[in-house]
PDB file of N, CA and C in Angstrom:
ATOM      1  N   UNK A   1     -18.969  -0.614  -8.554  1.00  0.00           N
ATOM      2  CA  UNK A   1     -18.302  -0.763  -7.270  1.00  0.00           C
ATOM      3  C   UNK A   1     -17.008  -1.552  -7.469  1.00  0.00           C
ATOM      4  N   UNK A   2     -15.932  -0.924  -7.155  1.00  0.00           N
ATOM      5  CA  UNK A   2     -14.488  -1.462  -6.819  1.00  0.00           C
ATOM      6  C   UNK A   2     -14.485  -2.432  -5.948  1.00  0.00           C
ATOM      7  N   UNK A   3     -14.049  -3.220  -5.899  1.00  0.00           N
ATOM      8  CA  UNK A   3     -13.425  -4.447  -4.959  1.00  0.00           C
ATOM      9  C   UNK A   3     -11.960  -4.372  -4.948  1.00  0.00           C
ATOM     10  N   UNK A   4     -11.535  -4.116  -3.480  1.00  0.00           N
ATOM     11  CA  UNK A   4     -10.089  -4.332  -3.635  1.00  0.00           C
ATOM     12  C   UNK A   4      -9.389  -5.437  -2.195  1.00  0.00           C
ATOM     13  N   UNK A   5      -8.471  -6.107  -2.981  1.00  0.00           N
ATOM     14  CA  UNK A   5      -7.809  -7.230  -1.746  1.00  0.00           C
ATOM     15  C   UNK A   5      -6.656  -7.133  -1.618  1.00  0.00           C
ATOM     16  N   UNK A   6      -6.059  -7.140  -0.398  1.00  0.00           N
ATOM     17  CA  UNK A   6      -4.324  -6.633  -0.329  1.00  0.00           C
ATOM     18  C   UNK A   6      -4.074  -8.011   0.081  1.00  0.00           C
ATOM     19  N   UNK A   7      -3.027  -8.421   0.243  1.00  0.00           N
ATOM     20  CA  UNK A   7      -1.876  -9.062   0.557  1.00  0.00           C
ATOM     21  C   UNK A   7      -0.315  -9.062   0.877  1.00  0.00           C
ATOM     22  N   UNK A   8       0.042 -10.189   1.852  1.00  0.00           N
ATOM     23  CA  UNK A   8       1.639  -9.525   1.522  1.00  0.00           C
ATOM     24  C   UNK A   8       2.130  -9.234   3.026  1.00  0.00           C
ATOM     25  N   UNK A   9       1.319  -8.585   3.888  1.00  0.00           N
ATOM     26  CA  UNK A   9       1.591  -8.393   5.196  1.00  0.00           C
ATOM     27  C   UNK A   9       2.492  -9.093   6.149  1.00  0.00           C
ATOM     28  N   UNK A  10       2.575  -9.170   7.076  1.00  0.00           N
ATOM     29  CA  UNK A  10       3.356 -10.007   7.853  1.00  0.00           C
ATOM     30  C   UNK A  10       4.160  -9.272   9.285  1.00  0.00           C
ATOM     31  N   UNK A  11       5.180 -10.362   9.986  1.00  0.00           N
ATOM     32  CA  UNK A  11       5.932 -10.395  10.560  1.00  0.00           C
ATOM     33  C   UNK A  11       7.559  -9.808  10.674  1.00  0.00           C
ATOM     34  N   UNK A  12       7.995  -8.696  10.533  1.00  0.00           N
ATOM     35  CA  UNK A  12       9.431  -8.697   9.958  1.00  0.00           C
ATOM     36  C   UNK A  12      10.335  -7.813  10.874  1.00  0.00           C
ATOM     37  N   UNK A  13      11.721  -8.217  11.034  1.00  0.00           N
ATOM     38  CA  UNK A  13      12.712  -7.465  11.637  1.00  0.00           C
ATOM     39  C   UNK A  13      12.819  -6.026  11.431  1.00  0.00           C
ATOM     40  N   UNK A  14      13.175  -5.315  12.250  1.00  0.00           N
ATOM     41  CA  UNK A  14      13.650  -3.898  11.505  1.00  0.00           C
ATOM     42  C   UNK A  14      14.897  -4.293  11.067  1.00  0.00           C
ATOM     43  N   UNK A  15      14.755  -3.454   9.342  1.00  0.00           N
ATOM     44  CA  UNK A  15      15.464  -3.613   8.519  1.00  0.00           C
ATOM     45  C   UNK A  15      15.767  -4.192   7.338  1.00  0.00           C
ATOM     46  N   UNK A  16      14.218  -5.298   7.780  1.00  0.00           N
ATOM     47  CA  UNK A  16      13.734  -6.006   6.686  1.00  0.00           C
ATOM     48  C   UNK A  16      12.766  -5.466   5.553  1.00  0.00           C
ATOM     49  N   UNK A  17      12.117  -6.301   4.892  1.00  0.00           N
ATOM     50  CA  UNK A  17      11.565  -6.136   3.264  1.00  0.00           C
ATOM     51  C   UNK A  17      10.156  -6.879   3.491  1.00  0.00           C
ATOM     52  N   UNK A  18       9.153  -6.303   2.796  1.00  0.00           N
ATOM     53  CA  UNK A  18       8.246  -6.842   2.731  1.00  0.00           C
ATOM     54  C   UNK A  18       7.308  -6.569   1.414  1.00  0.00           C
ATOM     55  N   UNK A  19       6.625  -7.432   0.635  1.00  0.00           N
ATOM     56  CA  UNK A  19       5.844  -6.531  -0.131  1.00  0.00           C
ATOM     57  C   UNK A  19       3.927  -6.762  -0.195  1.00  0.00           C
ATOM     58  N   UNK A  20       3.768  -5.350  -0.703  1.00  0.00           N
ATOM     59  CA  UNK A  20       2.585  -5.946  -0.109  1.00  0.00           C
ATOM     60  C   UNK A  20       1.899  -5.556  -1.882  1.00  0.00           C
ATOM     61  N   UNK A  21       0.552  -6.665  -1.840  1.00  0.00           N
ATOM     62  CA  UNK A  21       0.079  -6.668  -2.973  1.00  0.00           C
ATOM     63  C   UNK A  21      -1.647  -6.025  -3.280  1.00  0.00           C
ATOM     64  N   UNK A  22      -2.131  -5.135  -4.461  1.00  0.00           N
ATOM     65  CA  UNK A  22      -3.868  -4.927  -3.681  1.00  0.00           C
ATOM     66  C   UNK A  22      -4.342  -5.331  -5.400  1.00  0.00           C
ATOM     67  N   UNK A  23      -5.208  -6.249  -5.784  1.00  0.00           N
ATOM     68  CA  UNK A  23      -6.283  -6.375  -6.669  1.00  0.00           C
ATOM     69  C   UNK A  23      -7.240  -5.831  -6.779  1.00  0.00           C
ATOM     70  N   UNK A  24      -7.701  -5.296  -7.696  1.00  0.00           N
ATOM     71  CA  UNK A  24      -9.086  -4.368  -7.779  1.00  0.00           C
ATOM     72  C   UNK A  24      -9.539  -5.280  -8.769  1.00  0.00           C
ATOM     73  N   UNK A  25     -10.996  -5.508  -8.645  1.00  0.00           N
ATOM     74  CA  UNK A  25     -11.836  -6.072  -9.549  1.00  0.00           C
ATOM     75  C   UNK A  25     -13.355  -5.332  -9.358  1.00  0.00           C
ATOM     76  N   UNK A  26     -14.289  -6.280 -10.059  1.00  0.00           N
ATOM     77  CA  UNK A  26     -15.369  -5.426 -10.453  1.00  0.00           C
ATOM     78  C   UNK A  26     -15.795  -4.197 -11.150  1.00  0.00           C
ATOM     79  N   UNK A  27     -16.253  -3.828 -11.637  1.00  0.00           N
ATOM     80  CA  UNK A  27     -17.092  -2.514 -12.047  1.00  0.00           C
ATOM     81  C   UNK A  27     -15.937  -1.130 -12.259  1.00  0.00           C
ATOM     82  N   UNK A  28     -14.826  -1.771 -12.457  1.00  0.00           N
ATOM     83  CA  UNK A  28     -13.581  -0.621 -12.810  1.00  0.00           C
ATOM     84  C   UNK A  28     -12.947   0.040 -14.368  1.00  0.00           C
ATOM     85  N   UNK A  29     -12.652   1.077 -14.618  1.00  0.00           N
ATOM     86  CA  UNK A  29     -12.426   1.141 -15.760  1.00  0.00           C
ATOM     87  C   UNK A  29     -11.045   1.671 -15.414  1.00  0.00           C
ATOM     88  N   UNK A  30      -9.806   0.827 -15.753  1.00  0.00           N
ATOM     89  CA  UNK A  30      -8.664   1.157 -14.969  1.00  0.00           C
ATOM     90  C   UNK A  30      -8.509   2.546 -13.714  1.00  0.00           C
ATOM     91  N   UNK A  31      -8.518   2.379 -12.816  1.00  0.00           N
ATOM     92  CA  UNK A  31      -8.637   3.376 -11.650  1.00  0.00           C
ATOM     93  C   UNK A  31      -7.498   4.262 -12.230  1.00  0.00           C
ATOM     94  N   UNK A  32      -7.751   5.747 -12.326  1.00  0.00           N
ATOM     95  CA  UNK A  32      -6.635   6.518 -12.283  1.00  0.00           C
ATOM     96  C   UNK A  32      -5.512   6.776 -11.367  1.00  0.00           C
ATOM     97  N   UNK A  33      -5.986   6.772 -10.196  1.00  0.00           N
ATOM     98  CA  UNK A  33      -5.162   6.695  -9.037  1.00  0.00           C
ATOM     99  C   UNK A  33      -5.023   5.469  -8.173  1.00  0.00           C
ATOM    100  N   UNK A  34      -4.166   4.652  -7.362  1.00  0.00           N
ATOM    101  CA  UNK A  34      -4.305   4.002  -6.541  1.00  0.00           C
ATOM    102  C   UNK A  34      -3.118   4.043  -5.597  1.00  0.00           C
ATOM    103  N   UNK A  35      -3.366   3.582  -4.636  1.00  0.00           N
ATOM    104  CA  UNK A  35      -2.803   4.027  -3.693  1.00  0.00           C
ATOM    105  C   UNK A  35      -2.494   3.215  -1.932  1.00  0.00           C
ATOM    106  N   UNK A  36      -1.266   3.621  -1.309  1.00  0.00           N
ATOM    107  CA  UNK A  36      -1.659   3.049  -0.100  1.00  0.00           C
ATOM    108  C   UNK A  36      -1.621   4.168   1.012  1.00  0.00           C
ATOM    109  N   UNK A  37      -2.735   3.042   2.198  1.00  0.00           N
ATOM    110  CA  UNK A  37      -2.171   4.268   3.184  1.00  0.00           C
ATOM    111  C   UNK A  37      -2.548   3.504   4.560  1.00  0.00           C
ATOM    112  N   UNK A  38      -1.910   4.037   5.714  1.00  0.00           N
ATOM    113  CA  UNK A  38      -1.875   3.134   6.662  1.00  0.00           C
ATOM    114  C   UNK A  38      -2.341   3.518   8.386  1.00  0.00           C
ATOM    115  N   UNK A  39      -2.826   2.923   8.890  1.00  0.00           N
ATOM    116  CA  UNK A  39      -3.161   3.123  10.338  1.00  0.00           C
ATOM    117  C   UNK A  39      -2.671   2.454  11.603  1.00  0.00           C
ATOM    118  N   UNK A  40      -1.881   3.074  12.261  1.00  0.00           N
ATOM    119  CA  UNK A  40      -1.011   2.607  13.334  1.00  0.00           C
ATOM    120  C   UNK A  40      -2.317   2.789  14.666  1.00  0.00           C
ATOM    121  N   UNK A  41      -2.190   2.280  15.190  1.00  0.00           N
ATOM    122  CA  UNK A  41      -3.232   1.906  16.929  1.00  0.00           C
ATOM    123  C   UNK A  41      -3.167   3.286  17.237  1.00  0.00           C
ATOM    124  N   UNK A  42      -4.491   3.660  17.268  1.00  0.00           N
ATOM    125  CA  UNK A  42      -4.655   5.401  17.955  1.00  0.00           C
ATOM    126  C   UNK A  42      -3.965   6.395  17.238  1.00  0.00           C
ATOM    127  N   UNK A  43      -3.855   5.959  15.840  1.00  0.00           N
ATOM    128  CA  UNK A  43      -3.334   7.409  15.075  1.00  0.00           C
ATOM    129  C   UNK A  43      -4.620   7.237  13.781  1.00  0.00           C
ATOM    130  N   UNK A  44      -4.325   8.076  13.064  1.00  0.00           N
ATOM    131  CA  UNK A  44      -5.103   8.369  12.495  1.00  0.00           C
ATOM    132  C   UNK A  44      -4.337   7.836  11.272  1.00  0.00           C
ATOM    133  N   UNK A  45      -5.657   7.273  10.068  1.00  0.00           N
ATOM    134  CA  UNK A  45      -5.198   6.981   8.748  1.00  0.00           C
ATOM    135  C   UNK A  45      -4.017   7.973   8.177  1.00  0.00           C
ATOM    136  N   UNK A  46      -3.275   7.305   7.548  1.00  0.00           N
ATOM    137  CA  UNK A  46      -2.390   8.528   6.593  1.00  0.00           C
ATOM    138  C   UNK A  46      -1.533   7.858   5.716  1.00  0.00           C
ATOM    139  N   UNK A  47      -1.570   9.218   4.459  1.00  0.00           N
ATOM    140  CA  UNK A  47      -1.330   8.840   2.871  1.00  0.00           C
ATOM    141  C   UNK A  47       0.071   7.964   3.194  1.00  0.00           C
ATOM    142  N   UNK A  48       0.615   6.663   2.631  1.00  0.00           N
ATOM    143  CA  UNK A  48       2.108   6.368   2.106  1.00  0.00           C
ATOM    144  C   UNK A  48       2.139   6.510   0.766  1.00  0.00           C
ATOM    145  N   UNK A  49       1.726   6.170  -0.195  1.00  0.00           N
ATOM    146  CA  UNK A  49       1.941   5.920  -1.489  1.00  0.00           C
ATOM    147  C   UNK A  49       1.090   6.207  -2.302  1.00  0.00           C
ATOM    148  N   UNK A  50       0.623   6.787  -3.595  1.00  0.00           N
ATOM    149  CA  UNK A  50       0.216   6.481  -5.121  1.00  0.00           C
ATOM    150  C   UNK A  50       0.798   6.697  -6.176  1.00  0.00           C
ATOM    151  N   UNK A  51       0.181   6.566  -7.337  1.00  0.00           N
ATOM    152  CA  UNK A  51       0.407   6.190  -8.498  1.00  0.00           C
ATOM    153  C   UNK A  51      -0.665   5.942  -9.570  1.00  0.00           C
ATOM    154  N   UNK A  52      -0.465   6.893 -10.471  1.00  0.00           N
ATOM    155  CA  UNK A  52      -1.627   6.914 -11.904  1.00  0.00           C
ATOM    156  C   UNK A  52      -0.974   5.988 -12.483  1.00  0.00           C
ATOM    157  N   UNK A  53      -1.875   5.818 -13.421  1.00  0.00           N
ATOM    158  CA  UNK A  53      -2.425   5.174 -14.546  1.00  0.00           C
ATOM    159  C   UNK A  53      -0.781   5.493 -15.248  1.00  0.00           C
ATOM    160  N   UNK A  54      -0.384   6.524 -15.580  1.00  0.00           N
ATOM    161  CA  UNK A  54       0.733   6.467 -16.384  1.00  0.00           C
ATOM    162  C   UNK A  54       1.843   6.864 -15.775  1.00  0.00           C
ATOM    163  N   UNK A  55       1.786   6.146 -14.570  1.00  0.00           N
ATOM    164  CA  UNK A  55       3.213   6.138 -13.732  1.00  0.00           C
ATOM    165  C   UNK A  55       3.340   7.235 -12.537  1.00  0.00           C
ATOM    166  N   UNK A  56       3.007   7.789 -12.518  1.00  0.00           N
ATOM    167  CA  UNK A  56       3.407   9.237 -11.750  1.00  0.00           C
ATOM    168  C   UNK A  56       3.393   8.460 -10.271  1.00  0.00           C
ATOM    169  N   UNK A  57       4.537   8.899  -9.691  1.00  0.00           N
ATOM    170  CA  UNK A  57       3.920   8.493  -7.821  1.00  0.00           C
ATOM    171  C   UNK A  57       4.290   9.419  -6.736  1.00  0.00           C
ATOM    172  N   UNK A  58       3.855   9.602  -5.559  1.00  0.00           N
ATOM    173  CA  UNK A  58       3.732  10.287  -5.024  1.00  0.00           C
ATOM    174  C   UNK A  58       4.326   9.594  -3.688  1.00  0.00           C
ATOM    175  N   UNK A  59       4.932   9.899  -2.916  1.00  0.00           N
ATOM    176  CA  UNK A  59       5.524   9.084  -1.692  1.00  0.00           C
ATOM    177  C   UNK A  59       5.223   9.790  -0.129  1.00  0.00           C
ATOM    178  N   UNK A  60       5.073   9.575   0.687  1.00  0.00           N
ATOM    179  CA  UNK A  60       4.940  10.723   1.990  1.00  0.00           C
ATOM    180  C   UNK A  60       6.428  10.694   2.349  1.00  0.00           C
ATOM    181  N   UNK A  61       6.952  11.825   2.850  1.00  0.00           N
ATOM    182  CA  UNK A  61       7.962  11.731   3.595  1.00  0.00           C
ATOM    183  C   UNK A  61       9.115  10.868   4.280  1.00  0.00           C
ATOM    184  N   UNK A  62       7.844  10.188   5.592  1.00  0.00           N
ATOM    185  CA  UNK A  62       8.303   9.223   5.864  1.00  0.00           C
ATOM    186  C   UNK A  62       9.143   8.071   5.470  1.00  0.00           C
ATOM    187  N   UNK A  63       8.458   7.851   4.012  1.00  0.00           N
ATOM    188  CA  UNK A  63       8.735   6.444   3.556  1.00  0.00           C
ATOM    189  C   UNK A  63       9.282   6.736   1.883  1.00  0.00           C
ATOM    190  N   UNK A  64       9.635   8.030   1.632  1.00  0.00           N
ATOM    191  CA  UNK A  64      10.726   8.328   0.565  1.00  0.00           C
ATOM    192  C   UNK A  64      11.924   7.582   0.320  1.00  0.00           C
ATOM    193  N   UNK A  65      12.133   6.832  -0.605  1.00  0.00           N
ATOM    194  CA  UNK A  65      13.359   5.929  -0.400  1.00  0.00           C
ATOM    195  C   UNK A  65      13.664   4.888   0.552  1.00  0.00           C
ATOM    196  N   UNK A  66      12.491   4.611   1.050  1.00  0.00           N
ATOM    197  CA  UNK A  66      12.483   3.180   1.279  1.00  0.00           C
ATOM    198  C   UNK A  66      11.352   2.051   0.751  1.00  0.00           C
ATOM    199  N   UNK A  67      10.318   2.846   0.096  1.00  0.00           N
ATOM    200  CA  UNK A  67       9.288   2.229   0.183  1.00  0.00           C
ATOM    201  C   UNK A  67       9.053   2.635  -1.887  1.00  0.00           C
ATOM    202  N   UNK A  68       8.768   1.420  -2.188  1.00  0.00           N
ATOM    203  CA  UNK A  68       8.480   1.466  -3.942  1.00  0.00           C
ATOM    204  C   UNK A  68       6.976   1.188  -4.099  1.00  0.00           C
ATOM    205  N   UNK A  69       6.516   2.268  -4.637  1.00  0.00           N
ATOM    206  CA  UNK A  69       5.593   1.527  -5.235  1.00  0.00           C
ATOM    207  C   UNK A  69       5.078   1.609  -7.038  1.00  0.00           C
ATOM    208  N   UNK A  70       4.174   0.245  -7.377  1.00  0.00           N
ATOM    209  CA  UNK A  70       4.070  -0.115  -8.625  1.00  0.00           C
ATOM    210  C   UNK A  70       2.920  -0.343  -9.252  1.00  0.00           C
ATOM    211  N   UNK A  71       2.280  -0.672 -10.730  1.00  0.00           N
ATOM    212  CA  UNK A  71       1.112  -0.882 -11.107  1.00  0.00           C
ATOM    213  C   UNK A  71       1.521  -1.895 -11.921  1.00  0.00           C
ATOM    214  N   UNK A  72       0.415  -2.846 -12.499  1.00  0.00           N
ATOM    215  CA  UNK A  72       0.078  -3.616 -13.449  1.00  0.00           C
ATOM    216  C   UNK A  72      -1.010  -3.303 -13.909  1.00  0.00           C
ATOM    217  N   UNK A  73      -0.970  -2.067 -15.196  1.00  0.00           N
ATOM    218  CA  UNK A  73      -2.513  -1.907 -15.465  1.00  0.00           C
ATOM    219  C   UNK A  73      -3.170  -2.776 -15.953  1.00  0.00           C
ATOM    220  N   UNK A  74      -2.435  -3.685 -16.397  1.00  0.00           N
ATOM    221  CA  UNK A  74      -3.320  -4.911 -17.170  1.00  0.00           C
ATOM    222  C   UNK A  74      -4.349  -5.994 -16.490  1.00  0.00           C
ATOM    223  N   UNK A  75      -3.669  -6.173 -15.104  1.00  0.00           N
ATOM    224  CA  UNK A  75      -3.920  -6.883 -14.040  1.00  0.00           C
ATOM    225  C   UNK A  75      -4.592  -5.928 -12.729  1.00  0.00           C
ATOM    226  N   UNK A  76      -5.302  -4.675 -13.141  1.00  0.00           N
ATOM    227  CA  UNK A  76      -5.624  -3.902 -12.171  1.00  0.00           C
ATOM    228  C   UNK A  76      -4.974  -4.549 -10.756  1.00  0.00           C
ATOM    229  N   UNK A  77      -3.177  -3.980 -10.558  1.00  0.00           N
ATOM    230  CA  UNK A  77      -2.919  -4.681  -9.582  1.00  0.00           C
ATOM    231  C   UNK A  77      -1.707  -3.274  -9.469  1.00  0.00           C
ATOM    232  N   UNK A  78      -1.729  -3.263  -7.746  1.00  0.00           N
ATOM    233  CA  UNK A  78      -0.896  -2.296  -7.488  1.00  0.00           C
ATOM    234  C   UNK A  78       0.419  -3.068  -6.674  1.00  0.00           C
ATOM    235  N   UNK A  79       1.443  -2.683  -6.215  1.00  0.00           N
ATOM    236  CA  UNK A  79       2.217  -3.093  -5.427  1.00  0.00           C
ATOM    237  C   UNK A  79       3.337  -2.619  -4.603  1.00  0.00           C
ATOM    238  N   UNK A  80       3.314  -2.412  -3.920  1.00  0.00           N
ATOM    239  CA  UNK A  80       4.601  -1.319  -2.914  1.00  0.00           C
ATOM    240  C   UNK A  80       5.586  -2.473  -2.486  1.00  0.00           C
ATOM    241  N   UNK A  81       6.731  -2.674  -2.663  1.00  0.00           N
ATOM    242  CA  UNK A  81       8.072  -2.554  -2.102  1.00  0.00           C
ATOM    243  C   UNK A  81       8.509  -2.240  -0.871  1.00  0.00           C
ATOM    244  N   UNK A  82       8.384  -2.611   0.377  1.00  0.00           N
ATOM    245  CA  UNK A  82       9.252  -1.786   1.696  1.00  0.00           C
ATOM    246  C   UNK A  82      10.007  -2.603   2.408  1.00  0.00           C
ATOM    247  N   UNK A  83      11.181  -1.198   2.038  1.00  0.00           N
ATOM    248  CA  UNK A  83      12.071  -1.843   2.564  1.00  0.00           C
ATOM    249  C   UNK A  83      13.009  -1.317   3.952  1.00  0.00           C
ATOM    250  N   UNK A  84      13.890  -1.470   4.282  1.00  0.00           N
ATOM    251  CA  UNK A  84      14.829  -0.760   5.697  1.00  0.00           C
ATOM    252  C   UNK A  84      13.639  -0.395   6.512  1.00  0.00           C
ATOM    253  N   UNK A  85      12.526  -1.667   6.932  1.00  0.00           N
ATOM    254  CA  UNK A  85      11.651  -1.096   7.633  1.00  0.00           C
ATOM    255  C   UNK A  85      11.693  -0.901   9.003  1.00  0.00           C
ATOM    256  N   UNK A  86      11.357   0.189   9.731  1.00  0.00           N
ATOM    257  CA  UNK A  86      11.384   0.334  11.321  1.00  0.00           C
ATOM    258  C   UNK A  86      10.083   0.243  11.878  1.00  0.00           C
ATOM    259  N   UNK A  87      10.386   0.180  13.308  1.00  0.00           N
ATOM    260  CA  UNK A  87       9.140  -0.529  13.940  1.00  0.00           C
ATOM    261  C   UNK A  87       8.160   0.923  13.969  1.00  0.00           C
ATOM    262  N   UNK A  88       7.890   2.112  13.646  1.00  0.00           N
ATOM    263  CA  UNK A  88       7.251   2.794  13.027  1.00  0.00           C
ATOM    264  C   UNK A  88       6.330   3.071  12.185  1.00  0.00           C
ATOM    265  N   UNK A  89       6.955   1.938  11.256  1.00  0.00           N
ATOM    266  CA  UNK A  89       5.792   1.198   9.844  1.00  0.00           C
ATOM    267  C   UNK A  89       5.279   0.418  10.083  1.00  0.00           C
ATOM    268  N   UNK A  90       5.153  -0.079  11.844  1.00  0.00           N
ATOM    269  CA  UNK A  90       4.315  -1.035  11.900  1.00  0.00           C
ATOM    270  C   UNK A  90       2.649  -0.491  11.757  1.00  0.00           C
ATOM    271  N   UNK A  91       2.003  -0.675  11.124  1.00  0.00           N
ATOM    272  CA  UNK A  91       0.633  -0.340  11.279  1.00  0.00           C
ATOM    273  C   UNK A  91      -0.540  -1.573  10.046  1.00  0.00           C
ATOM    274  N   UNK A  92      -1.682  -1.053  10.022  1.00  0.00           N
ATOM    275  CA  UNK A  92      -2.764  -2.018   9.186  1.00  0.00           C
ATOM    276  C   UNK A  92      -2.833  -0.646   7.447  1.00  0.00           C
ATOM    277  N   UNK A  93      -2.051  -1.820   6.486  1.00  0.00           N
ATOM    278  CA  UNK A  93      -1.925  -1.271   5.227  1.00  0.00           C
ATOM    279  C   UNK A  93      -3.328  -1.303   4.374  1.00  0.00           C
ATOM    280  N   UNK A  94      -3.715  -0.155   3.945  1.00  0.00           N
ATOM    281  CA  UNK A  94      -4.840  -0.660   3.414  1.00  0.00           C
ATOM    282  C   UNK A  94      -4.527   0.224   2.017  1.00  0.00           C
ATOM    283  N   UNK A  95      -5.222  -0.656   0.965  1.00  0.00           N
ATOM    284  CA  UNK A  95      -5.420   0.048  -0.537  1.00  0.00           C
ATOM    285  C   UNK A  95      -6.335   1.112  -0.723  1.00  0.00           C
ATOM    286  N   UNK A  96      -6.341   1.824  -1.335  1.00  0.00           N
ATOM    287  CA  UNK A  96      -7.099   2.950  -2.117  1.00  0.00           C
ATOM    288  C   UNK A  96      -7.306   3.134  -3.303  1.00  0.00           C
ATOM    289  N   UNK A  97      -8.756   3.115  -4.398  1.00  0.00           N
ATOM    290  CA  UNK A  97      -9.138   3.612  -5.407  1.00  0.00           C
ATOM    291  C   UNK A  97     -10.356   3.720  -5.477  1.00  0.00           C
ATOM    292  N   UNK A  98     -10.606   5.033  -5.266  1.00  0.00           N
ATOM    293  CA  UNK A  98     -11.451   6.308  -4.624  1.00  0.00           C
ATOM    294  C   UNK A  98     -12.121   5.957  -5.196  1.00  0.00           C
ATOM    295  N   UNK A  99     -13.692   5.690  -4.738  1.00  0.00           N
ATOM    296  CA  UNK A  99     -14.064   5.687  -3.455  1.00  0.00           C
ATOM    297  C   UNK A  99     -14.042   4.339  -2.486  1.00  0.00           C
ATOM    298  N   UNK A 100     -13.179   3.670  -2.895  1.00  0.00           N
ATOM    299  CA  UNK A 100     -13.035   2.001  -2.685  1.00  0.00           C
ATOM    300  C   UNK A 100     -12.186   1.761  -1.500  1.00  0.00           C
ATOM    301  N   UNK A 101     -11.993   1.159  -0.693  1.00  0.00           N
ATOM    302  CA  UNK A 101     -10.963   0.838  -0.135  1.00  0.00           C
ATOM    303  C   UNK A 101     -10.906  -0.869   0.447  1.00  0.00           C
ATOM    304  N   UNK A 102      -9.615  -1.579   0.839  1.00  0.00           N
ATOM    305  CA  UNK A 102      -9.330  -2.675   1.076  1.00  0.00           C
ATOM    306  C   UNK A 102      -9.573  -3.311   2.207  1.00  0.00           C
ATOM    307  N   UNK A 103      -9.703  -4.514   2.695  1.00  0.00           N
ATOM    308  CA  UNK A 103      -9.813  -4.408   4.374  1.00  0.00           C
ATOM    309  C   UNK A 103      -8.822  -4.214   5.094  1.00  0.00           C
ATOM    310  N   UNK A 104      -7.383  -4.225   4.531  1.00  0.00           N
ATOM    311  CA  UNK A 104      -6.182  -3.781   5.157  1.00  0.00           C
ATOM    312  C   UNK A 104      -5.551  -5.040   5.820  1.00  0.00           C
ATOM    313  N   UNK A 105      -4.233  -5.003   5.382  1.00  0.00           N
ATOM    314  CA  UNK A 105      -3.043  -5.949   5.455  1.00  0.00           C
ATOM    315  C   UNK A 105      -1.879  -5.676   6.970  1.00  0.00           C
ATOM    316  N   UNK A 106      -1.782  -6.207   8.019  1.00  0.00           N
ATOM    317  CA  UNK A 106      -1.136  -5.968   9.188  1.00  0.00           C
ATOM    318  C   UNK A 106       0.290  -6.099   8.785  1.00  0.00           C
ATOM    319  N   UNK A 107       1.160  -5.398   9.041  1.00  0.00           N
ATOM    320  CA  UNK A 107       2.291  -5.285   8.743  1.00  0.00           C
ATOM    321  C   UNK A 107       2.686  -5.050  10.499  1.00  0.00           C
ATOM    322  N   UNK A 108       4.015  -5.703  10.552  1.00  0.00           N
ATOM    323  CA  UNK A 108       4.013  -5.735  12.123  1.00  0.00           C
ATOM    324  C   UNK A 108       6.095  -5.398  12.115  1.00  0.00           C
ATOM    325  N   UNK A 109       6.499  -4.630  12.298  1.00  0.00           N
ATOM    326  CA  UNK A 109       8.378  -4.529  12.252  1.00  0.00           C
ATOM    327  C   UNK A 109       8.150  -4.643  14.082  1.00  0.00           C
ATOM    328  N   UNK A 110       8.814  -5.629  14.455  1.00  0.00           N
ATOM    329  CA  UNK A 110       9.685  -5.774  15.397  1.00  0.00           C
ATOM    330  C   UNK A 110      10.801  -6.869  15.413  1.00  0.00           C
ATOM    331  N   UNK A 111      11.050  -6.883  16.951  1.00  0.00           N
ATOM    332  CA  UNK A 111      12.890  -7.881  17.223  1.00  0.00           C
ATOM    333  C   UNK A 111      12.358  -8.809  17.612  1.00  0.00           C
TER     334      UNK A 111
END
């Protein structure tokens, strides 16, 4: 069983930067995939980000070129970058490495 903990969340302007951080521990043999993805009030979960084991990442639409994300395989540790954020991205960030997931990090863009 995966254990994973995010961090990083917060308060921020549109337009601002934030990053958010997820640890996996326990019972893992480097996760091949990991990943974020997020839930805004009355919408439904959905993919932002992953990334294997040997780099590859995958971005949604939305958040193409604004939003980075990264690994530390050494440190089973993932990390996304966002940035030029709008009050859109406000939602609860949560990690992914299937079948695991995080309790999810509040990310909040307003004025």
């Amino acid at each position: 069983q995966v254990q994973l903990v995010e961090s990083g969340g917060g308060l921020v302007q549109p337009g601002g930067s934030l990053r958010l951080s997820c640890v996996a521990s326990g019972s893992i043999f480097r996760p091949y995939v990991m990943g974020w993805y997020r839930q805004a009030p009355g919408l439904v979960r959905e993919f932002v980000a992953a990334i294997t084991s040997t780099g590859i990442t995958n971005y949604a639409d939305s958040v193409q070129g604004r939003f980075t994300i990264s690994r530390d395989n050494a440190k089973n540790t993932v990390l996304m970058q966002l940035n030029i954020l709008k009050p859109d991205d406000t939602a609860v960030y949560y990690c992914n490495s299937d079948p695991s997931w995080g309790q999810g990090t509040q990310v909040t863009v307003s004025s």
